[in-house]
N, C-alpha and C. Protein backbone atom coordinates (compact mmCIF):
# COMPACT_ATOMS: atom_id res chain seq x y z
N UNK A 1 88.83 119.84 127.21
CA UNK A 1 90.01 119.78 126.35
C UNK A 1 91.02 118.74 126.86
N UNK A 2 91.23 118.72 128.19
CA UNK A 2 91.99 117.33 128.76
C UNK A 2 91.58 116.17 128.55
N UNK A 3 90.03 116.04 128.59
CA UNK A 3 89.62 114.67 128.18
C UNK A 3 89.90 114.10 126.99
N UNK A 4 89.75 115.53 125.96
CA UNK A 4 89.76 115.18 124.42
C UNK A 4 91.25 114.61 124.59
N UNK A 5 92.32 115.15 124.95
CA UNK A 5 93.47 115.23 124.56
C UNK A 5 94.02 113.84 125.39
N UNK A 6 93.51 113.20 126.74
CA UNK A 6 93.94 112.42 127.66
C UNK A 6 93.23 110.58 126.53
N UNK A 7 91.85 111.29 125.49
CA UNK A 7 91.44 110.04 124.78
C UNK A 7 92.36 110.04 123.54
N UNK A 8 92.95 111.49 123.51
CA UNK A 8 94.00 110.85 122.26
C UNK A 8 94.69 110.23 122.07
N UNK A 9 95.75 110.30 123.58
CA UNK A 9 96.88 109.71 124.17
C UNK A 9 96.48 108.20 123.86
N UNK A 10 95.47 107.79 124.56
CA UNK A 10 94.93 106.32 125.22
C UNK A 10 94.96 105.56 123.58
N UNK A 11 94.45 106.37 122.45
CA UNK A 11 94.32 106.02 121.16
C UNK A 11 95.48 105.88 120.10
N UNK A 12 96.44 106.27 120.84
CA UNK A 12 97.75 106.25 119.99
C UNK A 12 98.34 105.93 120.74
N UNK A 13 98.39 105.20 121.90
CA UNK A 13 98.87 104.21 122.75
C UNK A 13 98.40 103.02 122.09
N UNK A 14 97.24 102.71 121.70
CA UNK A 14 96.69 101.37 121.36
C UNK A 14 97.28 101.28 120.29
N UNK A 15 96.95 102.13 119.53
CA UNK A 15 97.45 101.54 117.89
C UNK A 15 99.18 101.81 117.92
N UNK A 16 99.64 102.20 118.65
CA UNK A 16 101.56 101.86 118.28
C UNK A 16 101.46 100.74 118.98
N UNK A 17 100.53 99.94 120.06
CA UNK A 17 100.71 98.87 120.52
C UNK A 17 100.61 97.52 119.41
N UNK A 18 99.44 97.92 118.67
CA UNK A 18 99.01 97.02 117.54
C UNK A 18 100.00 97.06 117.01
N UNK A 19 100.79 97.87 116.40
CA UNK A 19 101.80 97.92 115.42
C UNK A 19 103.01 97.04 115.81
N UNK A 20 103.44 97.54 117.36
CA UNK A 20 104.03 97.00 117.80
C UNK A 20 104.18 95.27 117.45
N UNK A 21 103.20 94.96 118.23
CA UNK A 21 102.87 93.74 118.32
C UNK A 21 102.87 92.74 117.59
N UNK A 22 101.87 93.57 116.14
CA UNK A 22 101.67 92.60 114.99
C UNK A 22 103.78 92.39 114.38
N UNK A 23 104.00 93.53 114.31
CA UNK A 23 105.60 93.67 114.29
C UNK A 23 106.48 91.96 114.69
N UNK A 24 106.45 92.30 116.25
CA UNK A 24 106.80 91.20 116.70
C UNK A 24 106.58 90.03 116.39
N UNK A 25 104.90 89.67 116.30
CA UNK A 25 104.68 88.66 115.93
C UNK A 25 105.23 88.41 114.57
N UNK A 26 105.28 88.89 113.56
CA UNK A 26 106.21 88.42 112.44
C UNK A 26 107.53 88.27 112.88
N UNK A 27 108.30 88.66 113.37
CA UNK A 27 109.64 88.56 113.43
C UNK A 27 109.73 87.38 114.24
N UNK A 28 109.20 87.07 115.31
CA UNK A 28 109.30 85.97 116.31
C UNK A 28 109.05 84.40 115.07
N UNK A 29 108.00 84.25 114.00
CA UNK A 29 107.53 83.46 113.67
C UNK A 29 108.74 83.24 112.64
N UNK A 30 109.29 84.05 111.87
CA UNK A 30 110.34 84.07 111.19
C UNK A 30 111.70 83.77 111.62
N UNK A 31 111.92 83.21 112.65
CA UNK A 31 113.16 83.01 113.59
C UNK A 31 113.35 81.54 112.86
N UNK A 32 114.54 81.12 112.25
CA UNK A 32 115.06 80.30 111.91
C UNK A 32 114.68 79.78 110.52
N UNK A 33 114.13 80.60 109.80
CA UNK A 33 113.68 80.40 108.28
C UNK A 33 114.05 81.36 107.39
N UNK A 34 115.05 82.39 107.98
CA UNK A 34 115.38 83.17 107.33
C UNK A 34 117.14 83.26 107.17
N UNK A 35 117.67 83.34 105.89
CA UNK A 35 118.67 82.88 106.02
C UNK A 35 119.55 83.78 104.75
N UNK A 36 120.88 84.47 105.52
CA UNK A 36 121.86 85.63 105.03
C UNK A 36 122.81 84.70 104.55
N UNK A 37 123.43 83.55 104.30
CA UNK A 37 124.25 82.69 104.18
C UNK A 37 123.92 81.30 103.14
N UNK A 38 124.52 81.30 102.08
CA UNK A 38 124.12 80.99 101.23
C UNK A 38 124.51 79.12 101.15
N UNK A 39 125.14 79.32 102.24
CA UNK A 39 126.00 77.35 102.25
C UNK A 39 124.82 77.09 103.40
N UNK A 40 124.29 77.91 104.42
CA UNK A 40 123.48 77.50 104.99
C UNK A 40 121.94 77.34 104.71
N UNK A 41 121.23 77.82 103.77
CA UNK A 41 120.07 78.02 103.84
C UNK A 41 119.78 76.46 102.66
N UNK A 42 119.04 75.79 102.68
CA UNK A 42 118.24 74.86 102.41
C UNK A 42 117.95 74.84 101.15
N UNK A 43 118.23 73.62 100.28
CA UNK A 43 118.00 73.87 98.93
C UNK A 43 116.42 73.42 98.68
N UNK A 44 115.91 74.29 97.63
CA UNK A 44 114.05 74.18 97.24
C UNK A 44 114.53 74.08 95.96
N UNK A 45 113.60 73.09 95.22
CA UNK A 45 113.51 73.27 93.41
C UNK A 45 113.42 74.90 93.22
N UNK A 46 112.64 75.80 94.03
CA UNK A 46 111.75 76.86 92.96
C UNK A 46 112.26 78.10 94.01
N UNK A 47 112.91 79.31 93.56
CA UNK A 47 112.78 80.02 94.32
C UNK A 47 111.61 81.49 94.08
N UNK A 48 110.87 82.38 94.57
CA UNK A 48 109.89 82.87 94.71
C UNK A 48 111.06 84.37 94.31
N UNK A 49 111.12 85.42 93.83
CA UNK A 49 111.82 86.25 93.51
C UNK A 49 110.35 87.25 93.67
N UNK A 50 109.82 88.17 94.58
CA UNK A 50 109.24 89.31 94.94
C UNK A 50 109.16 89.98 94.29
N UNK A 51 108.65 90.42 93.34
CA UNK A 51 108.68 92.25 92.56
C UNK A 51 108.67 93.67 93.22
N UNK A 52 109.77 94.44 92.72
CA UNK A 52 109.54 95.80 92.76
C UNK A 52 110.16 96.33 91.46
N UNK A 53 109.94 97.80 91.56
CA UNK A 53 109.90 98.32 90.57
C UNK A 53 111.53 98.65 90.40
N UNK A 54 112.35 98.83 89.34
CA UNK A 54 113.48 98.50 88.81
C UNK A 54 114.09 100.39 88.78
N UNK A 55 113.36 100.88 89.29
CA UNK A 55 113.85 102.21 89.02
C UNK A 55 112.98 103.16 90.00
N UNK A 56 113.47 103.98 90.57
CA UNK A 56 112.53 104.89 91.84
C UNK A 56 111.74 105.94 90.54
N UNK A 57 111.03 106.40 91.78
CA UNK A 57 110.72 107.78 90.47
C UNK A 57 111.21 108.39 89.95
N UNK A 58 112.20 109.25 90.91
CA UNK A 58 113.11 109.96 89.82
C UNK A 58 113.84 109.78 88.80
N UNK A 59 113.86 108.16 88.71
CA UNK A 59 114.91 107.95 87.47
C UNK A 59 116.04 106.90 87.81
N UNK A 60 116.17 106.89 89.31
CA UNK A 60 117.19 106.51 89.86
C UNK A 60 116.78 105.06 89.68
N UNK A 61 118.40 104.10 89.81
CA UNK A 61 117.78 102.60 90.25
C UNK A 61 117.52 102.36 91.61
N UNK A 62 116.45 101.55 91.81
CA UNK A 62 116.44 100.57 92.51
C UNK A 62 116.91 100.00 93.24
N UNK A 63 117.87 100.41 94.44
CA UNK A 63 118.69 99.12 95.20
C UNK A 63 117.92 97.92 95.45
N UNK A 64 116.76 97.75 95.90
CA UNK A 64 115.94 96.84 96.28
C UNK A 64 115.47 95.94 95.13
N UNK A 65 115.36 96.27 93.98
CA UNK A 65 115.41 95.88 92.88
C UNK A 65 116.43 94.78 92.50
N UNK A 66 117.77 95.71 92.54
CA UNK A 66 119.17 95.49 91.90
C UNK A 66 119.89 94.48 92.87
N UNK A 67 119.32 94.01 94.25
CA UNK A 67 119.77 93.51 95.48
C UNK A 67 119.40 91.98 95.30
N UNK A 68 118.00 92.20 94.76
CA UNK A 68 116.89 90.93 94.84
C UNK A 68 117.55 89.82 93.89
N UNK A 69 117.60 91.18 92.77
CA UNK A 69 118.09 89.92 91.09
C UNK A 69 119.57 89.34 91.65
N UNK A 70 120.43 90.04 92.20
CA UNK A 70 121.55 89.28 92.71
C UNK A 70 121.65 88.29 93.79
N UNK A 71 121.06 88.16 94.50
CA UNK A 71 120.57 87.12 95.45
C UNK A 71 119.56 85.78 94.66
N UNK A 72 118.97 86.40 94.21
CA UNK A 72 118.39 85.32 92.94
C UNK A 72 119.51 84.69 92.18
N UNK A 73 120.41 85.40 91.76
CA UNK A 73 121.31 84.76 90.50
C UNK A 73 122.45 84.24 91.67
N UNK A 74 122.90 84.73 92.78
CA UNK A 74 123.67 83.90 93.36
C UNK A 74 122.91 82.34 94.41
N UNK A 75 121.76 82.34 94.74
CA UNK A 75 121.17 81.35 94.55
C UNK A 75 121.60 80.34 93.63
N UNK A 76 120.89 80.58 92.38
CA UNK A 76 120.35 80.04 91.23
C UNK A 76 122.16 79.39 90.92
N UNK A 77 122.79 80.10 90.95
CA UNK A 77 124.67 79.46 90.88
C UNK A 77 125.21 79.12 91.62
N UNK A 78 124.81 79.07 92.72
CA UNK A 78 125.36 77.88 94.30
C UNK A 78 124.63 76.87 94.03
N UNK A 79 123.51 76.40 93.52
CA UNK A 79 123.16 75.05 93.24
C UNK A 79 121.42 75.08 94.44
N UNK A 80 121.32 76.33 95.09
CA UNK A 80 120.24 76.22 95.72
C UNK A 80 118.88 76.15 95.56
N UNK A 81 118.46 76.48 93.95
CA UNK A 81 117.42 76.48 93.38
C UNK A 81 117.35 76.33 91.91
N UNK A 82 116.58 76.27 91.50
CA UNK A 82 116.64 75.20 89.76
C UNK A 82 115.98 76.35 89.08
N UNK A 83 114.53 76.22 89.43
CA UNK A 83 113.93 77.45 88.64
C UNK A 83 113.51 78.64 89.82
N UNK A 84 113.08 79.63 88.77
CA UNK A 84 112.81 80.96 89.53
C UNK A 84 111.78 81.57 89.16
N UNK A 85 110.47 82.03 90.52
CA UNK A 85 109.60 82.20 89.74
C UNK A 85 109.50 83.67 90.11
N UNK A 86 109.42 84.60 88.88
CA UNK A 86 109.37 86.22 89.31
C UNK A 86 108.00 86.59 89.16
N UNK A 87 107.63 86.63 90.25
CA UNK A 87 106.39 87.57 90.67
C UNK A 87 106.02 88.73 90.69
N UNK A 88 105.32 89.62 89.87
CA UNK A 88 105.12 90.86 90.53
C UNK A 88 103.49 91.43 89.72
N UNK A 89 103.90 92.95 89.69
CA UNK A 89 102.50 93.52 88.97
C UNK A 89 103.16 94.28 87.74
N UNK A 90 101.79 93.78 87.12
CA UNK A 90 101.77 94.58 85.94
C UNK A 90 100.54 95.72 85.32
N UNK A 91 99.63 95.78 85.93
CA UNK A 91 98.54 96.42 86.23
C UNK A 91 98.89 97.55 84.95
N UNK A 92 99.82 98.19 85.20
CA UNK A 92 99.93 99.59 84.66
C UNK A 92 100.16 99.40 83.26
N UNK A 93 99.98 100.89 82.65
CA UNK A 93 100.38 100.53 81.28
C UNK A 93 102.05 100.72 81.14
N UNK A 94 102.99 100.43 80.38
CA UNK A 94 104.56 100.64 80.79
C UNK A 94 105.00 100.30 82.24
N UNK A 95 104.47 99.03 83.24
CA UNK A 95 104.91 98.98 84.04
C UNK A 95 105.05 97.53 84.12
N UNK A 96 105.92 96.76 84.25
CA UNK A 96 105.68 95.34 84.24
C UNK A 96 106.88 94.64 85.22
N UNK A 97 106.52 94.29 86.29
CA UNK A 97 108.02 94.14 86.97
C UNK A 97 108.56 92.56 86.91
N UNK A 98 107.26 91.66 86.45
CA UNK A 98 108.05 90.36 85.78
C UNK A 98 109.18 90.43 84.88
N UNK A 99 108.55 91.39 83.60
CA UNK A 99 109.07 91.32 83.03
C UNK A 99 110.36 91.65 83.19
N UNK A 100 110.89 93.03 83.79
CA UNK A 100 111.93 93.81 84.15
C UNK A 100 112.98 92.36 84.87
N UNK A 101 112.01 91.73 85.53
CA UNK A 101 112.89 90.84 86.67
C UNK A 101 113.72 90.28 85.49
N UNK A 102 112.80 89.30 84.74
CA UNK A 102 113.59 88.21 83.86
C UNK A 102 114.60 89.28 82.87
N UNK A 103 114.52 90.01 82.64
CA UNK A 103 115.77 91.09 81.67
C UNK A 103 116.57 91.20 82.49
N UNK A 104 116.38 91.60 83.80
CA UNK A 104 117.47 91.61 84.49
C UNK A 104 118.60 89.91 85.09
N UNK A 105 117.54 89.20 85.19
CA UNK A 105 118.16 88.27 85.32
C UNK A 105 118.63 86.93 83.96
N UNK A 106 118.14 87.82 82.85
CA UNK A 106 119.16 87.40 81.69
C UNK A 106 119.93 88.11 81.26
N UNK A 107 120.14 89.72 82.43
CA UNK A 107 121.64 90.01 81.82
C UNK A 107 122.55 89.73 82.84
N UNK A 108 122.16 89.09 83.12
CA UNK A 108 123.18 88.23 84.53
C UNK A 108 123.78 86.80 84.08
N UNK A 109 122.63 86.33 83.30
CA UNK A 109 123.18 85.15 82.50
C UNK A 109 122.77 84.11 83.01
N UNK A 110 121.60 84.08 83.91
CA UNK A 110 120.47 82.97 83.99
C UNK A 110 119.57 82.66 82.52
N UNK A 111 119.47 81.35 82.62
CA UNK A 111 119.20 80.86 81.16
C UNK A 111 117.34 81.10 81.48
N UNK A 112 117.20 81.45 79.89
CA UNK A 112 115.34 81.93 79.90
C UNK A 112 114.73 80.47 80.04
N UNK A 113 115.11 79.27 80.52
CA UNK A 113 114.44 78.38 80.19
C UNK A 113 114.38 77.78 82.25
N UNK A 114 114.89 78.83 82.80
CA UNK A 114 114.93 78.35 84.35
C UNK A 114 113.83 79.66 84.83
N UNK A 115 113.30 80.11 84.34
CA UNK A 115 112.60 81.63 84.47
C UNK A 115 111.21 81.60 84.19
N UNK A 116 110.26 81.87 85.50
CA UNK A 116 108.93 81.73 85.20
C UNK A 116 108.04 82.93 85.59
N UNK A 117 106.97 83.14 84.74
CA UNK A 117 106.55 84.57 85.15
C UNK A 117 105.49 84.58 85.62
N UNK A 118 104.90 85.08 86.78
CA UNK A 118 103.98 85.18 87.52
C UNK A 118 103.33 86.85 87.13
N UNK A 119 102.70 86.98 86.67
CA UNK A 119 102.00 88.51 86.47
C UNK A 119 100.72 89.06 86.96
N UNK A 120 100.28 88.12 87.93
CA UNK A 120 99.16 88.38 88.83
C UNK A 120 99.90 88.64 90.00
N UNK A 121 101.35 88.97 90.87
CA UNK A 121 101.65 89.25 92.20
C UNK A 121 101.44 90.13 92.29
N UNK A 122 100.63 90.92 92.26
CA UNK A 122 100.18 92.39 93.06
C UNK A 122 100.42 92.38 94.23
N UNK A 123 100.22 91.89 95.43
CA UNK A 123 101.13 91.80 96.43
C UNK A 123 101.92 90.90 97.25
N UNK A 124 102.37 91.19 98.31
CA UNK A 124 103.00 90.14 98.62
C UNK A 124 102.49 88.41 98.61
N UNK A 125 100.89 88.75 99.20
CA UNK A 125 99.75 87.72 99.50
C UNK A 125 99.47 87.18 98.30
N UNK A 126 99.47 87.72 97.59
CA UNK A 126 99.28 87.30 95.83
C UNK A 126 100.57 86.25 95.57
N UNK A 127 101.27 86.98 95.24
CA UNK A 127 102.53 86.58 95.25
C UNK A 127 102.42 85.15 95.80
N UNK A 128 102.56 85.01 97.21
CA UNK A 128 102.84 83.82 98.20
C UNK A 128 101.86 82.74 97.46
N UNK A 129 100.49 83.34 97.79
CA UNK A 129 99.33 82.33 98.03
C UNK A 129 99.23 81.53 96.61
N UNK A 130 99.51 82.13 95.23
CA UNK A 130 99.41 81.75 93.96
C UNK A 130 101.40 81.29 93.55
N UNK A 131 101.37 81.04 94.28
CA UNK A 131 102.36 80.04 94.38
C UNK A 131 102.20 78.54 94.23
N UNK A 132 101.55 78.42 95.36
CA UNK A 132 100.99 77.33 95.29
C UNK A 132 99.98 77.17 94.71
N UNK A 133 99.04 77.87 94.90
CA UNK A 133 97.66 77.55 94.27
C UNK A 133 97.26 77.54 92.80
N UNK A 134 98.27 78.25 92.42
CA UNK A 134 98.60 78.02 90.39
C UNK A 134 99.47 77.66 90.06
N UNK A 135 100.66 77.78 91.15
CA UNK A 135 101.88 77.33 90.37
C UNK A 135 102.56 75.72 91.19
N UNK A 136 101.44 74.99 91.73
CA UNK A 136 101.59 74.10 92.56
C UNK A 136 102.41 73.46 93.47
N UNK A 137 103.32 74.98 94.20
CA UNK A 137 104.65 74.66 94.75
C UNK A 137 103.85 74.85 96.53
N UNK A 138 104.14 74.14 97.01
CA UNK A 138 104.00 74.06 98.58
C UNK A 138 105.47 73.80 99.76
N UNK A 139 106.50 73.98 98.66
CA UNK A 139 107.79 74.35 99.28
C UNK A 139 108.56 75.46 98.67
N UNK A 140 109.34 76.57 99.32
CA UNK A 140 109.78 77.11 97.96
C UNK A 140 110.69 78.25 98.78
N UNK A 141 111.38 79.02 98.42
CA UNK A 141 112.58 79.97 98.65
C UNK A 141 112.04 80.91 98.42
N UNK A 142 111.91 82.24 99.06
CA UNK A 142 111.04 83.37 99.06
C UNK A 142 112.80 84.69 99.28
N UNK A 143 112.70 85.32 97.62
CA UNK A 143 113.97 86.01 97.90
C UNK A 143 113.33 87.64 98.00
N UNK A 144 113.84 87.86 98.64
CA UNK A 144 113.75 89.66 98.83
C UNK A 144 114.73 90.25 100.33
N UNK A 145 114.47 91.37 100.78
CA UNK A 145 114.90 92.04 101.90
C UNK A 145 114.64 91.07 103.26
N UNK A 146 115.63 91.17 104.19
CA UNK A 146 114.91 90.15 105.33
C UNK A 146 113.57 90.85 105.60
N UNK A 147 113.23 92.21 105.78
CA UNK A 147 111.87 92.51 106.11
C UNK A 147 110.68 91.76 105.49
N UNK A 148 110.76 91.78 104.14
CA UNK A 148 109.74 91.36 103.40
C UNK A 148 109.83 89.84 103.29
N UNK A 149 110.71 89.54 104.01
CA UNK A 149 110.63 88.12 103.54
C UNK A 149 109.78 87.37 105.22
N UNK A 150 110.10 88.00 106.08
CA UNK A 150 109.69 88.17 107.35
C UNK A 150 108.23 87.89 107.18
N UNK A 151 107.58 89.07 106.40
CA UNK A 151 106.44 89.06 105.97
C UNK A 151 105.69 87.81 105.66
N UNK A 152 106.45 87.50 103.90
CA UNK A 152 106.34 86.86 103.03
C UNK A 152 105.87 85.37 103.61
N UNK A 153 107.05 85.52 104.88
CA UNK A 153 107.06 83.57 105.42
C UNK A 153 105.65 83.49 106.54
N UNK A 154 105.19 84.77 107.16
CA UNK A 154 104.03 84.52 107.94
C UNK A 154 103.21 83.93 107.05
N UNK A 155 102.66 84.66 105.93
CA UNK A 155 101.59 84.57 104.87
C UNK A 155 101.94 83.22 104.56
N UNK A 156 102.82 82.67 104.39
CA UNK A 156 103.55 81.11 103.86
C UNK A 156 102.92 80.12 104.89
N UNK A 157 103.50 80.48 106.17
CA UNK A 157 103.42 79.35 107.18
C UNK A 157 101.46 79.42 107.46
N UNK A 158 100.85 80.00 107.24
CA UNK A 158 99.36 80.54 107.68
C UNK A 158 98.80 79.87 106.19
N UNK A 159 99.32 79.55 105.35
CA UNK A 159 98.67 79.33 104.01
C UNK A 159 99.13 77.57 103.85
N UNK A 160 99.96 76.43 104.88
CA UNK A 160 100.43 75.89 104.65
C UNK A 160 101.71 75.76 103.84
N UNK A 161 102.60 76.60 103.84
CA UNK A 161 103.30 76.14 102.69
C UNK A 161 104.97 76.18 102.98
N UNK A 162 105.70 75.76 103.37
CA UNK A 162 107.28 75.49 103.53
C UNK A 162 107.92 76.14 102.70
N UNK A 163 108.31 76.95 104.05
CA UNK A 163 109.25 78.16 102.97
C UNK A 163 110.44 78.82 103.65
N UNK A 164 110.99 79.31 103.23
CA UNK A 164 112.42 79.58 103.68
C UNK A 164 112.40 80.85 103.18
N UNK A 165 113.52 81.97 103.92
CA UNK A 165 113.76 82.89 103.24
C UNK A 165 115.46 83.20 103.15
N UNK A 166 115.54 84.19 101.63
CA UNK A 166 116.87 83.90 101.17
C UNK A 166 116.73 86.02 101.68
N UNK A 167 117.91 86.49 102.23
CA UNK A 167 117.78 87.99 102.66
C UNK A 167 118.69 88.36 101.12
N UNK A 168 118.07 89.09 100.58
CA UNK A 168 119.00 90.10 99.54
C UNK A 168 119.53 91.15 100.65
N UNK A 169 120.61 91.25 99.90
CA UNK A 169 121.73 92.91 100.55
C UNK A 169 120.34 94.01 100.92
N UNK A 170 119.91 94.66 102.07
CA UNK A 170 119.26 95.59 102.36
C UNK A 170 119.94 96.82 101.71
N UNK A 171 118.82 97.56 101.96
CA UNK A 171 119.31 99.38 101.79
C UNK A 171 119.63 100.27 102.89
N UNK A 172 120.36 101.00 102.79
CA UNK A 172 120.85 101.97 104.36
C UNK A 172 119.43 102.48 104.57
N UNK A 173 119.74 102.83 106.15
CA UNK A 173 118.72 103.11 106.75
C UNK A 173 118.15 104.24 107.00
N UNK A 174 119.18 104.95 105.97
CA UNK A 174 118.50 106.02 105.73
C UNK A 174 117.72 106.32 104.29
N UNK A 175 118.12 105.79 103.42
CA UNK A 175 117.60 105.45 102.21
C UNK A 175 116.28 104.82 102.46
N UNK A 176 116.12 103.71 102.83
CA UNK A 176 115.03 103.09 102.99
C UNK A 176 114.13 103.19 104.35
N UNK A 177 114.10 104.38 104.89
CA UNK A 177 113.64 104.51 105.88
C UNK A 177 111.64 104.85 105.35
N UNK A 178 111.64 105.21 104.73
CA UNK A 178 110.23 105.33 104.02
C UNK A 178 109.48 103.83 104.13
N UNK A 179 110.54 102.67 102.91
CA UNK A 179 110.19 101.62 103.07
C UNK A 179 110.06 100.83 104.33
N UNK A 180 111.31 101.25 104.75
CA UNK A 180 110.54 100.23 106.52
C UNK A 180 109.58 100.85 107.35
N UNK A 181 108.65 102.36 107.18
CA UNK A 181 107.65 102.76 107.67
C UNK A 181 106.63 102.08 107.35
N UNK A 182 106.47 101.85 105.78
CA UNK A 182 105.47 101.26 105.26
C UNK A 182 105.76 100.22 105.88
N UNK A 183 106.58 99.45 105.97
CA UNK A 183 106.41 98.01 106.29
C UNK A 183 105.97 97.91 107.18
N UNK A 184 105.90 98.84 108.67
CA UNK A 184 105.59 98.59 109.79
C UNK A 184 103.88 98.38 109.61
N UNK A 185 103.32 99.05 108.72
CA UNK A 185 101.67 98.85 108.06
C UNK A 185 101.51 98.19 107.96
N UNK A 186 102.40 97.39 106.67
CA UNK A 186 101.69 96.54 105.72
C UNK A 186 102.08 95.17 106.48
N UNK A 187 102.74 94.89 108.11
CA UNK A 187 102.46 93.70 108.80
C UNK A 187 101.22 93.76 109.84
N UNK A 188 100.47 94.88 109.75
CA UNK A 188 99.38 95.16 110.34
C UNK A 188 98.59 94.47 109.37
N UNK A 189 98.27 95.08 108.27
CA UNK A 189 97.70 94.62 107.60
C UNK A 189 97.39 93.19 107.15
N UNK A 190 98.66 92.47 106.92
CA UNK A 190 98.70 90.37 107.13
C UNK A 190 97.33 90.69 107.91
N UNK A 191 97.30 90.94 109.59
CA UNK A 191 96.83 90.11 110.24
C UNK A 191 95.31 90.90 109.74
N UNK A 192 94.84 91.68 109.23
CA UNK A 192 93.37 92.44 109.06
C UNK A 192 93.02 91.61 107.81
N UNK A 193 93.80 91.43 106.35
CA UNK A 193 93.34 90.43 105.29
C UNK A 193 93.22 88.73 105.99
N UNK A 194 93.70 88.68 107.14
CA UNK A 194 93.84 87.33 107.84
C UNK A 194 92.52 86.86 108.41
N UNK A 195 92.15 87.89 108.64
CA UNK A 195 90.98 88.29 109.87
C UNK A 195 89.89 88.45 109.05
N UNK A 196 89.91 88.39 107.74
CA UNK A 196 88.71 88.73 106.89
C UNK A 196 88.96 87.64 105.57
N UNK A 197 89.99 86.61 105.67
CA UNK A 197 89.89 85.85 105.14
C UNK A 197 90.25 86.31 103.18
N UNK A 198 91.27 87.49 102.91
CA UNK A 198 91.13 88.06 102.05
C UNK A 198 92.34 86.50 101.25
N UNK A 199 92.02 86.51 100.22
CA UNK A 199 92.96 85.82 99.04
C UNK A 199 93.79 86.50 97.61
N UNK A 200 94.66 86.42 97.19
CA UNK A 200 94.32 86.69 95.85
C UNK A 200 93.45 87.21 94.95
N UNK A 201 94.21 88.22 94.41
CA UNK A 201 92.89 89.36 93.72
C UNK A 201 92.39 88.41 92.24
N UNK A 202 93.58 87.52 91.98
CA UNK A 202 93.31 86.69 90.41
C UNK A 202 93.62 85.12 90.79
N UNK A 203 93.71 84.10 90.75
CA UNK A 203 93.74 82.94 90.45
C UNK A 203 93.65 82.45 89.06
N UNK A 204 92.92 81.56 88.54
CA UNK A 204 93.35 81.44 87.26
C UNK A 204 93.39 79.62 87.29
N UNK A 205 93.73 78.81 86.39
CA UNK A 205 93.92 77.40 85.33
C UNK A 205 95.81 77.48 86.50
N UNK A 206 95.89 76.27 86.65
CA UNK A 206 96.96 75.75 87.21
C UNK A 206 97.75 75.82 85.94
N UNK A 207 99.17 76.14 86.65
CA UNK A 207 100.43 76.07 85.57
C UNK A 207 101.57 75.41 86.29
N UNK A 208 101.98 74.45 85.23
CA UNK A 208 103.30 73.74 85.71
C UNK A 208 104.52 74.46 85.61
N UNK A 209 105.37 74.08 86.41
CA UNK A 209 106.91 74.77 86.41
C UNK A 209 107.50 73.01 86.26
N UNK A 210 108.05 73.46 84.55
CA UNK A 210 108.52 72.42 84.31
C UNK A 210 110.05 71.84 85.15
């Protein structure tokens, strides 16, 4: 029973180490491309706007949602980016978070003609990689939470592609404490789709962003 219990230890030593680690390694690589300050961060034609869903389950909104589109639209009105491309999934039936994005960011009063819809981002990697690879941008402004954007810019810099990140307003830490669990995964994960060479679940005919 000590052995069993002395190989458990040794096994959940390793893997909070992995976690650890892979952790770090995103954050270390993200050091100076990520940017809370809007006179400082680097102007790109196109900025990359992340999908989530616009409303929790219960009904409630979204801070993470409601955080993103405002960092997008204060972008988009400091002069830091031209067009905007909203990424997300739509998989479901009644679920579409492109769409949600651009409603939200035409009731903000971004014009529909600076607004591009990406409806294959199922995830972040989606998102990033069909950026470029359909939407032929190899520089570009990646807006969401500093976490995810943390993310967002490994997958960027590993895919070739110059990118910057813009931090939307986070959520308290107690609110979003769920979400930054998952996150601690899903930067494990980068390096396992990395390691197996995973891409994009859709690709598709190249599209211009006029």
């Amino acid at each position: 029973m000590k052995r069993l219990g002395f190989c458990f230890l040794i096994l959940l030593l390793m893997i909070t180490g992995i976690i650890l680690a892979c952790n770090w390694i995103i954050e270390k690589s993200a050091e100076g491309r990520v940017y809370g300050n809007v006179i400082e961060i680097p102007a790109n034609r196109v900025g990359l706007l992340l999908g989530t869903s616009p409303k929790l389950k219960g009904g409630k909104a979204n801070r993470y949602f409601d955080y993103r589109i405002e960092a997008a639209v204060f972008l988009y009105r400091s002069g830091k980016i031209e067009r905007i491309l909203v990424s997300g999934d739509n998989r479901q039936r009644n679920y579409n978070e492109p769409v949600e994005m651009r409603k939200a960011l035409l009731a903000k009063g971004v014009p529909d003609s600076v607004i591009v819809m990406d409806f294959a981002g199922i995830r972040t990697l989606d998102s990033v990689v069909r950026a470029k690879k359909v939407f032929g941008q190899d520089r570009f402004t990646i807006i969401s939470q500093r976490f995810h954007n943390e993310r967002a810019l490994y997958i960027a810099k590993y895919n070739g592609i110059e990118a910057v990140g813009f931090n939307a307003t986070d959520v308290d830490a107690y609110s979003g404490l769920k979400t930054n669990t998952r996150e601690l995964l899903a930067r494990v994960k980068v390096f396992v789709d990395l390691l197996f060479g995973k891409g994009p679940r859709h690709l598709g005919e190249p599209i211009t962003i006029s």
